[in-house]
N, C-alpha and C. Protein backbone atom coordinates (compact mmCIF):
# COMPACT_ATOMS: atom_id res chain seq x y z
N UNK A 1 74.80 68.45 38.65
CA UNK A 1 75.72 67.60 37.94
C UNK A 1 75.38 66.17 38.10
N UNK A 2 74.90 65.86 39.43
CA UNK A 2 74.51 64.22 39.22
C UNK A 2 73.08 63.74 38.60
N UNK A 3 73.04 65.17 38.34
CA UNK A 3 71.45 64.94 37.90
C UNK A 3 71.96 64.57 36.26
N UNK A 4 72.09 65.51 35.60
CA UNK A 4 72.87 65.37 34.51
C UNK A 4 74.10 63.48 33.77
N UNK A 5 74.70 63.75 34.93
CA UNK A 5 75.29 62.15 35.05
C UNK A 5 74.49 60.76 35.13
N UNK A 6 73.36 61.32 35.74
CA UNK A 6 72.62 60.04 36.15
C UNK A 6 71.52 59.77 34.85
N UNK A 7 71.64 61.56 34.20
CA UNK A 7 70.90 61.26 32.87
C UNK A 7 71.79 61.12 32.08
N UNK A 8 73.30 61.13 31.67
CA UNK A 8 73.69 60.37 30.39
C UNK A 8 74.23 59.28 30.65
N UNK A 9 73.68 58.40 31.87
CA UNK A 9 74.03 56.99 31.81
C UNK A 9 73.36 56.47 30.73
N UNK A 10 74.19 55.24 30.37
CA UNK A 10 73.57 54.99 29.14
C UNK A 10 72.28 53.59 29.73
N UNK A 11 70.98 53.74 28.95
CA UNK A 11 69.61 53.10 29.22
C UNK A 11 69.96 51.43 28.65
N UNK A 12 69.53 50.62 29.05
CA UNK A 12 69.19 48.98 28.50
C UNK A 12 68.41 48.83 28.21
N UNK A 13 67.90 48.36 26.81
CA UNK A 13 66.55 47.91 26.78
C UNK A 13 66.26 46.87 27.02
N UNK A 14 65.47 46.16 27.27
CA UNK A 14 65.17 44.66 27.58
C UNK A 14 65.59 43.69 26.83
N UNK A 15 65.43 43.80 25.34
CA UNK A 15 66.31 42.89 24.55
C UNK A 15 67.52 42.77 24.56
N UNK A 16 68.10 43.85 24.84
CA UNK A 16 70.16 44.12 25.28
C UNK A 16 70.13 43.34 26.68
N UNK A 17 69.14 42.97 27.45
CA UNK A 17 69.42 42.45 29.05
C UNK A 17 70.01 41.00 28.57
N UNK A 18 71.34 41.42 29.48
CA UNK A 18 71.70 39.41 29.60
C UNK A 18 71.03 38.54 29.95
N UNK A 19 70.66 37.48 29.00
CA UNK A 19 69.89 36.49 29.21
C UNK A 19 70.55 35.18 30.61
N UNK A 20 69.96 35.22 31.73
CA UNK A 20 70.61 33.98 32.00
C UNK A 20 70.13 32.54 31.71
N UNK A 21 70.82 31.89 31.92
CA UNK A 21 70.47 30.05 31.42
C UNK A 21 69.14 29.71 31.80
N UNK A 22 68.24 29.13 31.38
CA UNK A 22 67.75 28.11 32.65
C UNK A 22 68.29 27.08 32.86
N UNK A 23 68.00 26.66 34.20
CA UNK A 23 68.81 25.25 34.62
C UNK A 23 67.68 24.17 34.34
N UNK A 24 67.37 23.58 33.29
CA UNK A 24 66.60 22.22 32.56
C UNK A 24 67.78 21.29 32.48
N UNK A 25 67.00 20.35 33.39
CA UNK A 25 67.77 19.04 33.26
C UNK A 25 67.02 18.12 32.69
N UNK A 26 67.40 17.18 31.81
CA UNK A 26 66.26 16.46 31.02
C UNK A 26 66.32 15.56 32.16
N UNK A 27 64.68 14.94 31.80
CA UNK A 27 64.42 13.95 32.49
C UNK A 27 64.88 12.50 32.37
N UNK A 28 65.91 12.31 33.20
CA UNK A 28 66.64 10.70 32.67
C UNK A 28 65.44 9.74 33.21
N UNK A 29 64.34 9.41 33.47
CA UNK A 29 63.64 8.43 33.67
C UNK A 29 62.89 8.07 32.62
N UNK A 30 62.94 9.15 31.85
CA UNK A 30 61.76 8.44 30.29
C UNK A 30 62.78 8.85 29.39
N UNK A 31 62.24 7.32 28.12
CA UNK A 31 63.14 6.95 27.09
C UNK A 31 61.80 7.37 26.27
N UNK A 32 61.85 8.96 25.67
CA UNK A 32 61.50 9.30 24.27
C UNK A 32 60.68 8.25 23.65
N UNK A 33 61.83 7.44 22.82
CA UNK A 33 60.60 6.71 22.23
C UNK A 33 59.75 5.36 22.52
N UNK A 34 60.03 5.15 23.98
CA UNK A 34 58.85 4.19 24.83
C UNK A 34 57.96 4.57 25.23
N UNK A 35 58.36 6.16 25.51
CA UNK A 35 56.43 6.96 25.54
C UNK A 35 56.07 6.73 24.68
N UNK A 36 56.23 7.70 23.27
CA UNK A 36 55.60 7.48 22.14
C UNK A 36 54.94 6.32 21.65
N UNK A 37 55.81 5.21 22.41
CA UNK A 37 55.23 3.45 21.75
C UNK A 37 54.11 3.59 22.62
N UNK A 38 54.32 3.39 24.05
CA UNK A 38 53.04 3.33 24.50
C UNK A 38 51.71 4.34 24.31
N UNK A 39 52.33 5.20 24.20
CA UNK A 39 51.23 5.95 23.76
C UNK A 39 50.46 5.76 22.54
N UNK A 40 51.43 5.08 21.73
CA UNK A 40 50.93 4.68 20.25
C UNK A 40 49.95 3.36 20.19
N UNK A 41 50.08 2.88 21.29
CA UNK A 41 49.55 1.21 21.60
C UNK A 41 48.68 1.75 22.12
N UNK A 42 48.38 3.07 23.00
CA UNK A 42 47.11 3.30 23.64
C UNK A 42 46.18 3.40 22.76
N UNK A 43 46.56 4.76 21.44
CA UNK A 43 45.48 5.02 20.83
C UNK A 43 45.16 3.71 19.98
N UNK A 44 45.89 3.02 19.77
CA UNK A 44 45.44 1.73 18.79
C UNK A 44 44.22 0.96 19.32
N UNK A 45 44.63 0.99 20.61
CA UNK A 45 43.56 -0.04 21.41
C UNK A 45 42.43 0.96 21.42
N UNK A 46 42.33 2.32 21.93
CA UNK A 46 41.06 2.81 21.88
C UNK A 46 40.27 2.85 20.20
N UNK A 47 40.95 3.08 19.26
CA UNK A 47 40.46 2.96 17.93
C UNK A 47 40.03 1.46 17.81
N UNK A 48 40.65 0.43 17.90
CA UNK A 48 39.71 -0.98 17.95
C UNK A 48 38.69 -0.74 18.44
N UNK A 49 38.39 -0.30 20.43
CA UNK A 49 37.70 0.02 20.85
C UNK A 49 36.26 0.24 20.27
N UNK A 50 36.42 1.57 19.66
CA UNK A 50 35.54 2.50 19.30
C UNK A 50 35.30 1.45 17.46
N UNK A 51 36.10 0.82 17.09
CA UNK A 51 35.61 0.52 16.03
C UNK A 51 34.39 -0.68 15.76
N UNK A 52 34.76 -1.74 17.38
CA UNK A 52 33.88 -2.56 17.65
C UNK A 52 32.89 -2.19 18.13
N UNK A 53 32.98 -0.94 18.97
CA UNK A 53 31.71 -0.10 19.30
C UNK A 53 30.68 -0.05 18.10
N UNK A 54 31.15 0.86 16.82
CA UNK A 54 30.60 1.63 15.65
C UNK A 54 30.09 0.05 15.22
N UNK A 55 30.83 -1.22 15.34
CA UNK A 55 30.52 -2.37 14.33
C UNK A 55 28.99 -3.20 15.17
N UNK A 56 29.15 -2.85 16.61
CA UNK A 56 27.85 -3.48 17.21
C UNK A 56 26.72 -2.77 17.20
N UNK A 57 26.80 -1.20 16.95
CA UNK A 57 26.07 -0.38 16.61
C UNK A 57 25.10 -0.48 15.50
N UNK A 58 26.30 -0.75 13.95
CA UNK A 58 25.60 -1.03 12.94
C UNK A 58 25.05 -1.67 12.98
N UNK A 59 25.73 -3.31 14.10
CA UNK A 59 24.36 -4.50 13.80
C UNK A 59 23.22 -4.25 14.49
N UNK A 60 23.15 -3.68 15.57
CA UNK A 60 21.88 -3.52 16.15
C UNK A 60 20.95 -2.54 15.50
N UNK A 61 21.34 -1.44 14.68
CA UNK A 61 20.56 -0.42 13.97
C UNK A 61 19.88 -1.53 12.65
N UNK A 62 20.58 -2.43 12.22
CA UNK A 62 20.16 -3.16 11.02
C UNK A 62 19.19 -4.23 11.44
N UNK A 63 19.10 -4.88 12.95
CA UNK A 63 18.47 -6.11 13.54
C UNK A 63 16.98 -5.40 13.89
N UNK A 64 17.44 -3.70 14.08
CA UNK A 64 16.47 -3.13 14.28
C UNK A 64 15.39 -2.65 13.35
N UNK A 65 15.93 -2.45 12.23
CA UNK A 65 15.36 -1.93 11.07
C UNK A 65 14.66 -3.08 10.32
N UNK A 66 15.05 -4.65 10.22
CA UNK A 66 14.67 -5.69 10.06
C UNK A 66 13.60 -5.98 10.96
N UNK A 67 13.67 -5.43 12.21
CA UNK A 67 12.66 -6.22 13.13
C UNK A 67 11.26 -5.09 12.87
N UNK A 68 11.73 -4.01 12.42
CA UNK A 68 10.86 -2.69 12.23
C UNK A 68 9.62 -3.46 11.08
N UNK A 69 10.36 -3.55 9.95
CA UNK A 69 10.18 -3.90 8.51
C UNK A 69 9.31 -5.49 8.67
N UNK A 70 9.37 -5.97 9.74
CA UNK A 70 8.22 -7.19 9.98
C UNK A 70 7.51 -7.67 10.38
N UNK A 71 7.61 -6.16 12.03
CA UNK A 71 6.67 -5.87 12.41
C UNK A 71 5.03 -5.19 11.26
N UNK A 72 5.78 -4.73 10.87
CA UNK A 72 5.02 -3.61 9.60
C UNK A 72 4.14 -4.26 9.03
N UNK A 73 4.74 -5.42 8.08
CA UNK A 73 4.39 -6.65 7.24
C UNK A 73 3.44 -7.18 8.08
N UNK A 74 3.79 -7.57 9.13
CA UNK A 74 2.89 -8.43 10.14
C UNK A 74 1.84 -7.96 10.58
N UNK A 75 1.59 -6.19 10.60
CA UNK A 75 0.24 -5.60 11.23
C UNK A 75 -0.58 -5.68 9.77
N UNK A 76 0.29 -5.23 8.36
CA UNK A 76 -0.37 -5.04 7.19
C UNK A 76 -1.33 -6.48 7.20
N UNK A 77 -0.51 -7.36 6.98
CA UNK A 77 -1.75 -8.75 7.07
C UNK A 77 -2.55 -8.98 7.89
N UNK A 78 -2.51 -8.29 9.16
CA UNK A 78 -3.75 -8.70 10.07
C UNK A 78 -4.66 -7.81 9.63
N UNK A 79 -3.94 -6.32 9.00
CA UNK A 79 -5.40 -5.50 8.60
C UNK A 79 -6.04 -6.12 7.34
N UNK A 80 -4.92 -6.37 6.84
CA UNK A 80 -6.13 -7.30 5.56
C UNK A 80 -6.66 -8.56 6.10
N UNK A 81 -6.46 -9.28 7.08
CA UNK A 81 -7.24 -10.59 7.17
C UNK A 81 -8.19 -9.87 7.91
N UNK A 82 -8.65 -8.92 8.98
CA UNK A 82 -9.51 -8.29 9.10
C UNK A 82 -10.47 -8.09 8.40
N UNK A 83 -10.00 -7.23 7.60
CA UNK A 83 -10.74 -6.47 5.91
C UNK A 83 -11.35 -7.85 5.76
N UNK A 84 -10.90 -8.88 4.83
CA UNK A 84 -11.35 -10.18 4.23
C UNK A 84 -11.73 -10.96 4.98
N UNK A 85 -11.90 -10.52 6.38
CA UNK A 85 -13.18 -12.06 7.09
C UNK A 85 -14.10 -11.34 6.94
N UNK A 86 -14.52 -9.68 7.47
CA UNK A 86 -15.33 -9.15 7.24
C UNK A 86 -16.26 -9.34 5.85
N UNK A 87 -15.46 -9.12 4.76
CA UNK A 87 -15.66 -9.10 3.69
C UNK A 87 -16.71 -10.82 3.09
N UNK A 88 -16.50 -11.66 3.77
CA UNK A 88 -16.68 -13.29 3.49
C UNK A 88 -18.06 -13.17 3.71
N UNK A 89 -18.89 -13.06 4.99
CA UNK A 89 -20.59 -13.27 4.76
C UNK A 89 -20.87 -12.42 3.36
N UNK A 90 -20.58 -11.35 3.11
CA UNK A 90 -20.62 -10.50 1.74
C UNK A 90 -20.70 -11.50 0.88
N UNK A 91 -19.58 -12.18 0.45
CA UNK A 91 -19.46 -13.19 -0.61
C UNK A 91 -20.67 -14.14 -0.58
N UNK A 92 -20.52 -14.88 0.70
CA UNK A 92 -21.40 -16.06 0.81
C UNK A 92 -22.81 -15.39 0.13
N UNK A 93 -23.44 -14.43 0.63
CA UNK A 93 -24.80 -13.97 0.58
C UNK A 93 -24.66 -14.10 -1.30
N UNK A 94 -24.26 -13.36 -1.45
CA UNK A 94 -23.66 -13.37 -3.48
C UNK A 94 -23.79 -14.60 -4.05
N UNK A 95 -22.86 -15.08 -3.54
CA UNK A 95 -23.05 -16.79 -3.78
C UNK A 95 -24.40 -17.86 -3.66
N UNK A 96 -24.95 -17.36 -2.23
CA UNK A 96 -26.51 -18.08 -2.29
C UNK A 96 -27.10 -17.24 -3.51
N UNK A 97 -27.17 -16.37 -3.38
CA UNK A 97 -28.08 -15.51 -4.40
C UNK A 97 -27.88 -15.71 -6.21
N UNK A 98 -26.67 -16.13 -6.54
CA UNK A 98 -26.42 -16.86 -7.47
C UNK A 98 -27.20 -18.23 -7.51
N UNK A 99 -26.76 -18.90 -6.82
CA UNK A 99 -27.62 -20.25 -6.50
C UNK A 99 -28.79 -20.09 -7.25
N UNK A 100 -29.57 -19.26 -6.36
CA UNK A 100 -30.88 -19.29 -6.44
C UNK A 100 -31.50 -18.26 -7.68
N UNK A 101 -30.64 -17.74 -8.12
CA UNK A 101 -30.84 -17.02 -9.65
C UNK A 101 -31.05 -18.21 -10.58
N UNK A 102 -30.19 -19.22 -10.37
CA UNK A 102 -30.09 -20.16 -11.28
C UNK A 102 -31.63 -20.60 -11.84
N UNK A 103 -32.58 -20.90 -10.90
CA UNK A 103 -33.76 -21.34 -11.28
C UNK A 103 -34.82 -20.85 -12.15
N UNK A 104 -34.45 -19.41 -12.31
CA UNK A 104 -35.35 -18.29 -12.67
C UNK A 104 -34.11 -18.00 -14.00
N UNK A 105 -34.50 -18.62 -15.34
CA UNK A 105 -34.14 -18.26 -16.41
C UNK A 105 -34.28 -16.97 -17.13
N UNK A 106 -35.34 -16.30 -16.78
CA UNK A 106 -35.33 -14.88 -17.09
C UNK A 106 -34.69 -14.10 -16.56
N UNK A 107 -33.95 -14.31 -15.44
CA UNK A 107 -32.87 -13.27 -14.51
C UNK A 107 -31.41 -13.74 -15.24
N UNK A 108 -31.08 -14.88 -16.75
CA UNK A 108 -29.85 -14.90 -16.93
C UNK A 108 -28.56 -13.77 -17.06
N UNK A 109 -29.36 -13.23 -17.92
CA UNK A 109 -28.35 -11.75 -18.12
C UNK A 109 -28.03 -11.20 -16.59
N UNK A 110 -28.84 -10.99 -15.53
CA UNK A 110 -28.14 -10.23 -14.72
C UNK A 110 -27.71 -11.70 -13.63
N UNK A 111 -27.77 -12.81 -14.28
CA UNK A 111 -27.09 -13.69 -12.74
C UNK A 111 -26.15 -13.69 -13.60
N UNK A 112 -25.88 -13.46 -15.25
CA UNK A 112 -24.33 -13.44 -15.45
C UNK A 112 -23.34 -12.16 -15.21
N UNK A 113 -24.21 -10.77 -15.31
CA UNK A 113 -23.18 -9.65 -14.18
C UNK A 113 -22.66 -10.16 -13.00
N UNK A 114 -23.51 -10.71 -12.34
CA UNK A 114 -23.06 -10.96 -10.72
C UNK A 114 -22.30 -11.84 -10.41
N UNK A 115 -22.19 -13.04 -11.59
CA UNK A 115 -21.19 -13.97 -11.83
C UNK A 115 -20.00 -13.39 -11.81
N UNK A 116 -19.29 -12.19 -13.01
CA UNK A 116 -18.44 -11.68 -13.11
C UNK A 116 -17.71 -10.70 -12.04
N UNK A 117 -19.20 -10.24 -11.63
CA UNK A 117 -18.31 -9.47 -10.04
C UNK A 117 -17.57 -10.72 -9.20
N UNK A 118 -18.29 -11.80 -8.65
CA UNK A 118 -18.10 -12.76 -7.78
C UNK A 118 -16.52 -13.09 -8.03
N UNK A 119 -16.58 -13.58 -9.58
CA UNK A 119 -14.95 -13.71 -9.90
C UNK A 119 -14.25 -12.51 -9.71
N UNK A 120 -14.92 -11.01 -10.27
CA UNK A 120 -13.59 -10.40 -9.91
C UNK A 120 -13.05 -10.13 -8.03
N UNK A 121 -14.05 -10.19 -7.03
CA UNK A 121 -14.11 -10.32 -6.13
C UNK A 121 -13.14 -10.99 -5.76
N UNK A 122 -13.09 -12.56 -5.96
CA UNK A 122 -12.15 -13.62 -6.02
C UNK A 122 -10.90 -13.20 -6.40
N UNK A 123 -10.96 -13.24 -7.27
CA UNK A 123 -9.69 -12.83 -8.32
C UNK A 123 -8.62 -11.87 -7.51
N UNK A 124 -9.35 -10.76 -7.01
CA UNK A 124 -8.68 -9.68 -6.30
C UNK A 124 -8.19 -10.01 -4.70
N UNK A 125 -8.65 -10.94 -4.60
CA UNK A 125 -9.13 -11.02 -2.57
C UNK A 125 -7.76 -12.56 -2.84
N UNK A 126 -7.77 -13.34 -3.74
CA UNK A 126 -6.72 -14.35 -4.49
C UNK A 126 -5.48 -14.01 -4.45
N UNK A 127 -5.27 -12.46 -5.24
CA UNK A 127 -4.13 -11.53 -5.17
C UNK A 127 -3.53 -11.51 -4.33
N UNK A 128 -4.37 -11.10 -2.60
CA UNK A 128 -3.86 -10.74 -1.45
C UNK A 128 -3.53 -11.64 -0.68
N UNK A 129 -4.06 -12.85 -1.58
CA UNK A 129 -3.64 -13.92 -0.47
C UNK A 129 -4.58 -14.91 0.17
N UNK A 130 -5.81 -15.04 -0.66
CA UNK A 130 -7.19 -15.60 -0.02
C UNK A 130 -7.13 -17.07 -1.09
N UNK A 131 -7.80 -18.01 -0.36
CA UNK A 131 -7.73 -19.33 -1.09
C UNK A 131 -8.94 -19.73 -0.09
N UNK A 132 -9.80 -20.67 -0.77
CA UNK A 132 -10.81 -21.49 -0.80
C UNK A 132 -10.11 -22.44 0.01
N UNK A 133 -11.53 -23.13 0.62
CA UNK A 133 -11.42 -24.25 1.36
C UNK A 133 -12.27 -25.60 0.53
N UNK A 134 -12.30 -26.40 0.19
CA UNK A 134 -13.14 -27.42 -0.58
C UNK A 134 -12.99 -28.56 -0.21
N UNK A 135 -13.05 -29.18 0.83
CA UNK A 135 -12.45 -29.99 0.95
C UNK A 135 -13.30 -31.49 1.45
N UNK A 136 -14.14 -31.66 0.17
CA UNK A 136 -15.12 -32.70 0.05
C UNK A 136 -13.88 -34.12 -0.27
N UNK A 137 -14.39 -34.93 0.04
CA UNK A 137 -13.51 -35.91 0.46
C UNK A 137 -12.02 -36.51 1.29
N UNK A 138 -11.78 -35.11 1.41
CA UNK A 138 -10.66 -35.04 2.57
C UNK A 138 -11.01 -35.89 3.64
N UNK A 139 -10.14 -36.23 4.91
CA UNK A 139 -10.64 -36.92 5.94
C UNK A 139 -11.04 -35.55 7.03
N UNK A 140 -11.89 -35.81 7.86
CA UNK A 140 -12.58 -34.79 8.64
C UNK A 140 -11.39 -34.53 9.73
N UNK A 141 -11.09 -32.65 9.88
CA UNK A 141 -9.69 -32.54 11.23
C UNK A 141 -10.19 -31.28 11.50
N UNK A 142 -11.27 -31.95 12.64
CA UNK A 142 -12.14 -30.40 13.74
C UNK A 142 -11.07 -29.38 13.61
N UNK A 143 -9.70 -29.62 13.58
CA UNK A 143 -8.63 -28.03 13.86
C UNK A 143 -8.78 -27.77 12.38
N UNK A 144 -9.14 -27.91 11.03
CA UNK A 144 -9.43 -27.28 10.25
C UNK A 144 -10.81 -27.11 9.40
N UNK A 145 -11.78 -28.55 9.91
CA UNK A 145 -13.31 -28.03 9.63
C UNK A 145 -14.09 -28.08 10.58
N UNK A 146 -15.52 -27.16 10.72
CA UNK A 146 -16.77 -27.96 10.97
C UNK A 146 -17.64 -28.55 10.82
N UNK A 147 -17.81 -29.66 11.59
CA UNK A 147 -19.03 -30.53 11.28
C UNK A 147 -20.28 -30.32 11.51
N UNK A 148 -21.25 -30.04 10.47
CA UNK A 148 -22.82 -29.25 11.03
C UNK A 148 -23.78 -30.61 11.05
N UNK A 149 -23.29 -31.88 10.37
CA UNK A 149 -23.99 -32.89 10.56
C UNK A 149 -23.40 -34.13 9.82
N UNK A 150 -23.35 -35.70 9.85
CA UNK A 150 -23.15 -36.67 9.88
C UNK A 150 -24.56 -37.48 9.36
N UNK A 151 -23.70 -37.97 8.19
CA UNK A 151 -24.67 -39.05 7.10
C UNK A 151 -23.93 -39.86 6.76
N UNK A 152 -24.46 -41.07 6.50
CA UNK A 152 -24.01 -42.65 5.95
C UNK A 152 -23.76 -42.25 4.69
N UNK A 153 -23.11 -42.78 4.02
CA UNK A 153 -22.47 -42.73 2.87
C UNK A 153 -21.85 -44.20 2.04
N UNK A 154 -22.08 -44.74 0.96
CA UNK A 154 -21.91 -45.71 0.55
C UNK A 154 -20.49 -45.30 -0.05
N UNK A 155 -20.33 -44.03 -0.91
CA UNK A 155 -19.33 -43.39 -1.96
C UNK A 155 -18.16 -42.91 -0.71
N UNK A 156 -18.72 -42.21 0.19
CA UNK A 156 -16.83 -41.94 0.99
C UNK A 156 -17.14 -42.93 2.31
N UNK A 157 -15.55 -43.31 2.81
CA UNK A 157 -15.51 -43.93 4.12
C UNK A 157 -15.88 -42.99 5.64
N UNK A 158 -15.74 -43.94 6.56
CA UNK A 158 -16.61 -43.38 7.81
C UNK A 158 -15.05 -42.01 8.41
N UNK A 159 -15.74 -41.22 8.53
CA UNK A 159 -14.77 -40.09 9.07
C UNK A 159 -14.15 -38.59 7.80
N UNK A 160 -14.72 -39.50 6.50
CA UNK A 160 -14.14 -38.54 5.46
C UNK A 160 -15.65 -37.44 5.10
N UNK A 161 -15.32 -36.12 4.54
CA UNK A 161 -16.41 -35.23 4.23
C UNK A 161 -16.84 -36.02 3.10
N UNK A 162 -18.52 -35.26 2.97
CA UNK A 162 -19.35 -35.93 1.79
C UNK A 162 -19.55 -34.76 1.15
N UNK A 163 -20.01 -33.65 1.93
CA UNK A 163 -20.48 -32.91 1.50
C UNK A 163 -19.36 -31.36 2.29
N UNK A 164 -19.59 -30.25 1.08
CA UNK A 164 -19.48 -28.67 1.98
C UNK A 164 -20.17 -27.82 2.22
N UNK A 165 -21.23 -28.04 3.04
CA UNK A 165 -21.81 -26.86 3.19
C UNK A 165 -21.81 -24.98 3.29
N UNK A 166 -20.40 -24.82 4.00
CA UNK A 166 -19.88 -23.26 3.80
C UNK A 166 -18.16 -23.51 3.18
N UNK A 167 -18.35 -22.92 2.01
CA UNK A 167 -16.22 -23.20 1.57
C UNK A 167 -15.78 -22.15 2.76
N UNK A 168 -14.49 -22.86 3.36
CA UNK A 168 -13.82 -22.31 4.00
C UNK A 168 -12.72 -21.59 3.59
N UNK A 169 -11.76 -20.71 4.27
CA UNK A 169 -10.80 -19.77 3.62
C UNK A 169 -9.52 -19.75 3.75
N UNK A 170 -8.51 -19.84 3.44
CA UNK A 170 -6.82 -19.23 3.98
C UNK A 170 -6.89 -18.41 3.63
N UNK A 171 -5.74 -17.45 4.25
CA UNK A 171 -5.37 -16.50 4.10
C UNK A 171 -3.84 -16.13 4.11
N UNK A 172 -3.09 -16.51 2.99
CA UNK A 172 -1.96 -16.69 3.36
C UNK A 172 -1.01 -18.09 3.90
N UNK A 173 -1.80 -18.84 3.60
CA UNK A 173 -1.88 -20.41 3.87
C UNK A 173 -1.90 -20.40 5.99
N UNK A 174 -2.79 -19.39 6.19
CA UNK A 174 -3.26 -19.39 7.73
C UNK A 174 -4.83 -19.52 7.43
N UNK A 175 -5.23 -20.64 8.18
CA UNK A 175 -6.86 -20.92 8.29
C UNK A 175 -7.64 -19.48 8.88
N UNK A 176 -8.61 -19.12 8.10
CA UNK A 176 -9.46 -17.76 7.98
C UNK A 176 -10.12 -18.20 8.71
N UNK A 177 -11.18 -18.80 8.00
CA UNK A 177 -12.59 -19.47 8.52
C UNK A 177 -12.51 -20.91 8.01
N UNK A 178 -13.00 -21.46 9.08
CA UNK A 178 -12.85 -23.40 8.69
C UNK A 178 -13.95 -23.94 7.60
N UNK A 179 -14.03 -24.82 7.15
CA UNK A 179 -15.24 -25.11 6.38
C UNK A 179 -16.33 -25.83 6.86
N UNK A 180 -17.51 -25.20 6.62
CA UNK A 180 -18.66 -26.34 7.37
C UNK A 180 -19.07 -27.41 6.88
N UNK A 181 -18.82 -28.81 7.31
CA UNK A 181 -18.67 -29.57 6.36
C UNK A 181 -20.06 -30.83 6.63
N UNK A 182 -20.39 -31.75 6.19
CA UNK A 182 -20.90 -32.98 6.88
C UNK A 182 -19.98 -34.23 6.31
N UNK A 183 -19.68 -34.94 7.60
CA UNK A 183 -18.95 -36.04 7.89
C UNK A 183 -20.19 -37.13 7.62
N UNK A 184 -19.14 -38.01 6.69
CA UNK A 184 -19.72 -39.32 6.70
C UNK A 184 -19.46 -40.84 7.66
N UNK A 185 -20.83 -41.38 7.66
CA UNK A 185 -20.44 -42.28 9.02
C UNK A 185 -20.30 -43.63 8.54
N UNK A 186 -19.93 -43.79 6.74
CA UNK A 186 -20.00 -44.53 6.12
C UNK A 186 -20.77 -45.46 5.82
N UNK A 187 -21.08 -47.04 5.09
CA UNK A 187 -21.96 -47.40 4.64
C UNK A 187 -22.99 -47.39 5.43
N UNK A 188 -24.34 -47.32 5.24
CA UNK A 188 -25.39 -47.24 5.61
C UNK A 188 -25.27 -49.37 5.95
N UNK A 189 -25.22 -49.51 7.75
CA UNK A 189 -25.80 -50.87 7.77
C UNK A 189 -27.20 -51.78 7.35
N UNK A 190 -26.38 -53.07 6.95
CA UNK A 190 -27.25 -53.69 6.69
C UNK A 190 -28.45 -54.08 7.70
N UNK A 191 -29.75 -54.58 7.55
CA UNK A 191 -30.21 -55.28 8.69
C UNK A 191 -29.71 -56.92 8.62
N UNK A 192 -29.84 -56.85 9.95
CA UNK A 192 -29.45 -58.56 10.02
C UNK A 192 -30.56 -59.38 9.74
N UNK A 193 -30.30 -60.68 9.09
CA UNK A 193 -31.86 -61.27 9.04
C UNK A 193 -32.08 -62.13 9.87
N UNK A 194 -33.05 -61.91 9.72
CA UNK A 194 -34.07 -62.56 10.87
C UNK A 194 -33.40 -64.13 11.55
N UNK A 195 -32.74 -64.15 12.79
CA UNK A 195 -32.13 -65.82 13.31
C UNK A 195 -33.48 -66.40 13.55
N UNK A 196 -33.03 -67.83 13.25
CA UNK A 196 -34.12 -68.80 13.83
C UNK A 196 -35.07 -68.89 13.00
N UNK A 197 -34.63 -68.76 11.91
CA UNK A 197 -36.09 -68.88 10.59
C UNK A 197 -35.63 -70.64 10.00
N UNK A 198 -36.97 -71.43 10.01
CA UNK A 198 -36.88 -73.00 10.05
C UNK A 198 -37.09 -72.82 8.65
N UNK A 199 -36.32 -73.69 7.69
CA UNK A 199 -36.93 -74.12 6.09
C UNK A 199 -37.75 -75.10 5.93
């Protein structure tokens, strides 16, 4: 019988169990929305943060990419001023050899091919940035010519070129090769005459 009794007690299921309270007491030391402010002022400041971060970033990726871009420029012209000093005894030799075509009238036709290379030579090497040196009557400045020799001169004053012996080059308005020049030591002196001559 208590077996029986103890089986038609009636069962609880867990959802039928009386719930008791919890005991939550709010926290009276924080005011709701002064966290939230500060918390709202935090993320503000880290987003400036991170935005001046991203903004010094960009400039240095761009100071970098600029400094990239002129480095570049800057090796390209040394390989061409390379290329074009090399290239200059080439010319010169062309150039004497023109010269000396000149004398021999039966070589016209082909000293006028070699004429036309010479210019297109020029022409192209001009493009990149090459300019002549000529600088017959200029005043003589060792930091941009050389002097292979010194003659009296009636037509330029003492210190100015008379003559160019090798045209010199820029490259980019940077001195290539200087020009070989001869300096004049101006008028050729007079002799003095003779003192002590009786009439």
């Amino acid at each position: 019988m208590d077996n029986e009794s103890s089986n038609n007690s009636p069962e609880v299921s867990p959802e039928e169990a009386p719930v008791e309270p919890l005991d939550v007491q709010p926290d009276e030391g924080l005011d709701p929305s002064a966290e939230l402010q500060a918390r709202l002022e935090t993320l503000h400041e880290d987003k400036e943060d991170l935005q001046q971060r991203l903004l010094r970033k960009a400039a240095d990726f761009e100071n970098y990419r600029k400094r990239t871009m002129r480095e570049r420029e800057d090796l390209r012209a040394e390989t061409e001023a390379f290329l074009i000093e090399d290239l200059l005894p080439a010319i010169d030799t062309l150039k004497l050899g023109l010269q000396a075509a000149e004398n021999h009238p039966e070589a016209k036709d082909i000293t006028q091919g070699f004429t036309l290379v010479l210019e297109q030579f020029k022409n192209i090497l001009g493009q990149r940035g090459l300019a002549e040196s000529d600088p017959v009557g200029d005043a003589f400045d060792p930091k941009l010519h050389e002097s292979v020799s010194q003659l009296a001169s009636d037509d330029f004053a003492e210190g100015h070129i008379l003559e160019t012996v090798r045209i010199g080059y820029y490259f980019k308005e940077k001195l290539l090769r200087p020009a070989s020049v001869v300096v004049s030591t101006g008028p050729m002196g007079q002799e003095e005459a003779p003192s002590g001559a009786e009439g």
